[in-house]
N, C-alpha and C. Protein backbone atom coordinates (compact mmCIF):
# COMPACT_ATOMS: atom_id res chain seq x y z
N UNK A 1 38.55 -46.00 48.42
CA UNK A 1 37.23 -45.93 47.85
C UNK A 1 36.89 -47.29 47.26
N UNK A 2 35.48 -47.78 47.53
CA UNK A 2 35.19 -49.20 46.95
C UNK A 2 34.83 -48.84 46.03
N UNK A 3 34.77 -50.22 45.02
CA UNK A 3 34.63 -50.29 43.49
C UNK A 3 32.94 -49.21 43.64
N UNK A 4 31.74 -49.97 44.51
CA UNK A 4 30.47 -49.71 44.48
C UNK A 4 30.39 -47.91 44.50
N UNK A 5 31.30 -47.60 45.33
CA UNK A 5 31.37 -46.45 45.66
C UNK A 5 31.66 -45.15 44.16
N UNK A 6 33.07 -45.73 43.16
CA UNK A 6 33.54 -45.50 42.08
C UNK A 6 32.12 -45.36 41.19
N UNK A 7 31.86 -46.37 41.18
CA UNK A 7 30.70 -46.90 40.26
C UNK A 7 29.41 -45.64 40.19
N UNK A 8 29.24 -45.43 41.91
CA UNK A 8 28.16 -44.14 42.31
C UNK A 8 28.22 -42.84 41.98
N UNK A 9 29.82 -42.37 42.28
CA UNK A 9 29.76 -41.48 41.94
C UNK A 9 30.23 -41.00 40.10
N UNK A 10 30.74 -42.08 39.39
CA UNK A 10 30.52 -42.22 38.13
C UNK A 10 29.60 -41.88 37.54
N UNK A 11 28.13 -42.44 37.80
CA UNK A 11 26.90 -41.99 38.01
C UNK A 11 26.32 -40.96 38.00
N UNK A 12 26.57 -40.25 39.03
CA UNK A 12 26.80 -38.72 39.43
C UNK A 12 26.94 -37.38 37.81
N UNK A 13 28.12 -38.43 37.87
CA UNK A 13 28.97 -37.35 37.03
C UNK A 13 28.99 -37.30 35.70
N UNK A 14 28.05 -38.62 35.43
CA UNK A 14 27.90 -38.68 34.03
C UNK A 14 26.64 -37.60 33.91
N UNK A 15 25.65 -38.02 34.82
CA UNK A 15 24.34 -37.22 34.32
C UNK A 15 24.18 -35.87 34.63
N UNK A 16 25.28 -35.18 36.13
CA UNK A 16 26.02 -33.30 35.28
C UNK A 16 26.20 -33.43 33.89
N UNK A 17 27.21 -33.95 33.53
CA UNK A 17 27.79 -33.66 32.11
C UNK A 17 26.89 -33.71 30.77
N UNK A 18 25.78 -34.78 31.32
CA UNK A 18 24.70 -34.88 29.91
C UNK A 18 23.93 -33.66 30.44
N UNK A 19 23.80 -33.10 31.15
CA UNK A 19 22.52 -31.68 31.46
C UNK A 19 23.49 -30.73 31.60
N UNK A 20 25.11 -30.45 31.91
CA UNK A 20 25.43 -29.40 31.11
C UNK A 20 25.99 -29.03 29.55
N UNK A 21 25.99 -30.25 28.93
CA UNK A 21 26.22 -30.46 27.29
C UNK A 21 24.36 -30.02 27.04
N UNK A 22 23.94 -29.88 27.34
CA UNK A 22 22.53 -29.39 26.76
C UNK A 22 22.59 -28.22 27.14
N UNK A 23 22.02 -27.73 25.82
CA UNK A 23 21.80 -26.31 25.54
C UNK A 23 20.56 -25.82 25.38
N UNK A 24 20.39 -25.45 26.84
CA UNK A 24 18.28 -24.91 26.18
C UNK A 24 18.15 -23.93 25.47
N UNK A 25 16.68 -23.92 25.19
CA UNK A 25 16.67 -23.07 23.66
C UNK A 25 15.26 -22.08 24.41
N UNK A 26 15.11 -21.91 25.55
CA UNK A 26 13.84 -20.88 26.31
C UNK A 26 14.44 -20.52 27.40
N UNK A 27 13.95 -19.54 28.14
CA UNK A 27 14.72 -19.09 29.04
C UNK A 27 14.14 -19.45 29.87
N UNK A 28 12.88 -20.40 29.82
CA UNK A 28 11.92 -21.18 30.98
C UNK A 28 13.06 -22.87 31.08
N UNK A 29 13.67 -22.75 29.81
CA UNK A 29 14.42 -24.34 29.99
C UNK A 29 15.68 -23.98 30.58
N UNK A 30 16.30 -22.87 30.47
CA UNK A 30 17.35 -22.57 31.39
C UNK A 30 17.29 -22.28 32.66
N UNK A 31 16.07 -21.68 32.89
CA UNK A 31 15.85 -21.75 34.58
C UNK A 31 15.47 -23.11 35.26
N UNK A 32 15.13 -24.10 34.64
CA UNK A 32 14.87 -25.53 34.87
C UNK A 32 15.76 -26.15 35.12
N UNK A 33 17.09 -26.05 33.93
CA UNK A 33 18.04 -26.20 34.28
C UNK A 33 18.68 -26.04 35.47
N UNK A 34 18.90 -24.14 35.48
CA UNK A 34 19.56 -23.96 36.47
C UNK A 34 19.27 -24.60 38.13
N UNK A 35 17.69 -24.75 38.40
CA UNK A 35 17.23 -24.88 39.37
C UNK A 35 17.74 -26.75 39.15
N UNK A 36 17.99 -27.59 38.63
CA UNK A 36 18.43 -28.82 38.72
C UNK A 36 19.87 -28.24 39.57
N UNK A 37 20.63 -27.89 38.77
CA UNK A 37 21.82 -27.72 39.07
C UNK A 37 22.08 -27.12 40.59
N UNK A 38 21.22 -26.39 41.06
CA UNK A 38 21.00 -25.66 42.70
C UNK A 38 20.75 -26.97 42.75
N UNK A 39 19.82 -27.76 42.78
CA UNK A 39 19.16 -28.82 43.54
C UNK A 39 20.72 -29.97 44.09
N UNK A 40 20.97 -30.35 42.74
CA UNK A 40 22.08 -31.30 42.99
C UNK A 40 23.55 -30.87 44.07
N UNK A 41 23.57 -29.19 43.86
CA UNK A 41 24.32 -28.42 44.77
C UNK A 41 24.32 -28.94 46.00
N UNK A 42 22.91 -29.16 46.45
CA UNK A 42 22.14 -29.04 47.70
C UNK A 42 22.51 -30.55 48.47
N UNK A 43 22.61 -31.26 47.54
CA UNK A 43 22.54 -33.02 47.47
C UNK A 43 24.02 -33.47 47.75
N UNK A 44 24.25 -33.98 48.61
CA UNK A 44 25.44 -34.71 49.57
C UNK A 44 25.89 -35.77 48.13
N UNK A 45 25.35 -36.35 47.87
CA UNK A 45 25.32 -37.78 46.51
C UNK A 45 26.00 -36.70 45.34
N UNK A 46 26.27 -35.58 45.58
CA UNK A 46 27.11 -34.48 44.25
C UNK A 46 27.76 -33.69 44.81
N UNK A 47 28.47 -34.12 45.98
CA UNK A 47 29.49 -32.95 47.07
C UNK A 47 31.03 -33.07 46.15
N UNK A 48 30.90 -34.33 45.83
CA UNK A 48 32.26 -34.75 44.89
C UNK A 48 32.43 -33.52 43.74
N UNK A 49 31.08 -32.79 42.73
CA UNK A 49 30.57 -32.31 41.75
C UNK A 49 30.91 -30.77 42.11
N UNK A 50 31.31 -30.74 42.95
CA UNK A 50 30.71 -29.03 43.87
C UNK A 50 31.55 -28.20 43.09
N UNK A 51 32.51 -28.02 42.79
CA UNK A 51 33.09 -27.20 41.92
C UNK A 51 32.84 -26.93 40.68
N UNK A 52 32.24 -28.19 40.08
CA UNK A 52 31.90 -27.64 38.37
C UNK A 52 29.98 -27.04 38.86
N UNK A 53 29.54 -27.88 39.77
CA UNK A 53 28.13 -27.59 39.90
C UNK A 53 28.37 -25.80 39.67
N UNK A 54 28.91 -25.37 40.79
CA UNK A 54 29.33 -24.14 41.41
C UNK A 54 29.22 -22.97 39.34
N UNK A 55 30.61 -23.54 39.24
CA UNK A 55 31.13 -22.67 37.72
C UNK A 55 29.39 -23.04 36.76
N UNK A 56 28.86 -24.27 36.84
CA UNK A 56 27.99 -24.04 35.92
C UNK A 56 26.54 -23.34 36.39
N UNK A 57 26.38 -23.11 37.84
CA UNK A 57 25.65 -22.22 37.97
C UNK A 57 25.84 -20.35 38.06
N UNK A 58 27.03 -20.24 38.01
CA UNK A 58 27.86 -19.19 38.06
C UNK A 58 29.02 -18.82 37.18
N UNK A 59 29.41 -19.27 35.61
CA UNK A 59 30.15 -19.06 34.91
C UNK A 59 31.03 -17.90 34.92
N UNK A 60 30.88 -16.52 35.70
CA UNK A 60 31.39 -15.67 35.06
C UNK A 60 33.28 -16.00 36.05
N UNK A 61 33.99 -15.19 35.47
CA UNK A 61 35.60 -15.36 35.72
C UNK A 61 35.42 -15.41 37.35
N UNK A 62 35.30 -14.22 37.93
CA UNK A 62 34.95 -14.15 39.31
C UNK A 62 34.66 -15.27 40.07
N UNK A 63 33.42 -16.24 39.52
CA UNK A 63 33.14 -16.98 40.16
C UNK A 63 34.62 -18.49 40.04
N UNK A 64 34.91 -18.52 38.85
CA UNK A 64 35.52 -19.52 38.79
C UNK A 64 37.00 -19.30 39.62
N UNK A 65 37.32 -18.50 39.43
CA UNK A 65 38.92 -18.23 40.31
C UNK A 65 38.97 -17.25 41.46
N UNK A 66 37.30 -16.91 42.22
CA UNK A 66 37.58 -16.71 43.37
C UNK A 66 37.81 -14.86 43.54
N UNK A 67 37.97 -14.26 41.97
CA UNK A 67 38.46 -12.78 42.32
C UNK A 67 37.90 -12.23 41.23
N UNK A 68 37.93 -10.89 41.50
CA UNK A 68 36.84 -9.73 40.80
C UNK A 68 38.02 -9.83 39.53
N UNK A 69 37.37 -9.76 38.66
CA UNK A 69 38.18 -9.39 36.86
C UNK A 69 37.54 -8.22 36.09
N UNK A 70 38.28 -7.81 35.43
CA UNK A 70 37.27 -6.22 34.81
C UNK A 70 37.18 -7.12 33.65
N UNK A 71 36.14 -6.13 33.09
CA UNK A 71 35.78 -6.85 31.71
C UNK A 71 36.39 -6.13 30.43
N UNK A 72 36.59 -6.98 29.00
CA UNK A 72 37.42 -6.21 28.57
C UNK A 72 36.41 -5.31 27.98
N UNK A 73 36.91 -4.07 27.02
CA UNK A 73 36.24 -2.88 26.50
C UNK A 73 35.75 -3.91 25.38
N UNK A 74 34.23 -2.98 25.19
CA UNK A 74 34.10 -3.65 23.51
C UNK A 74 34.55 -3.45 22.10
N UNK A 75 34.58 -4.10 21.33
CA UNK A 75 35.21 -3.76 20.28
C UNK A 75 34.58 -2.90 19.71
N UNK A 76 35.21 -2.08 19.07
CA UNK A 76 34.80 -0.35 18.56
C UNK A 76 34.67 -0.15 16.57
């Protein structure tokens, strides 16, 4: 990998991390969000990203390790 290349996808990965450290506060700014996060999915320039893109459009256990998990009971 060339330095230019390092440098790009550095880039990349800084500006996931500043838009998933933000925490919207409407559920019109979380769908904005989310729809960034599809977008960049979509985008070859964030194929490197595809796994956290993936978990941060899809957080729940399932999604992250691939298999169904029960949920625990609630506390009583």
């Amino acid at each position: 990998m060339s330095t230019g290349n390092a440098e790009w996808m550095g880039a990349e990965r800084q500006e996931v991390f500043a838009e998933a450290l933000r925490h919207p506060e409407t559920a019109e700014e979380r769908a904005a969000q989310q729809a960034k996060f599809r977008a960049w999915l979509n985008d070859p320039h964030y194929e490197h990203l595809r796994p956290m893109l993936e978990r941060l459009i899809d957080p729940t256990p399932a999604a992250v390790n691939g298999t169904a998990t029960s949920r625990l009971p609630a506390a009583s």
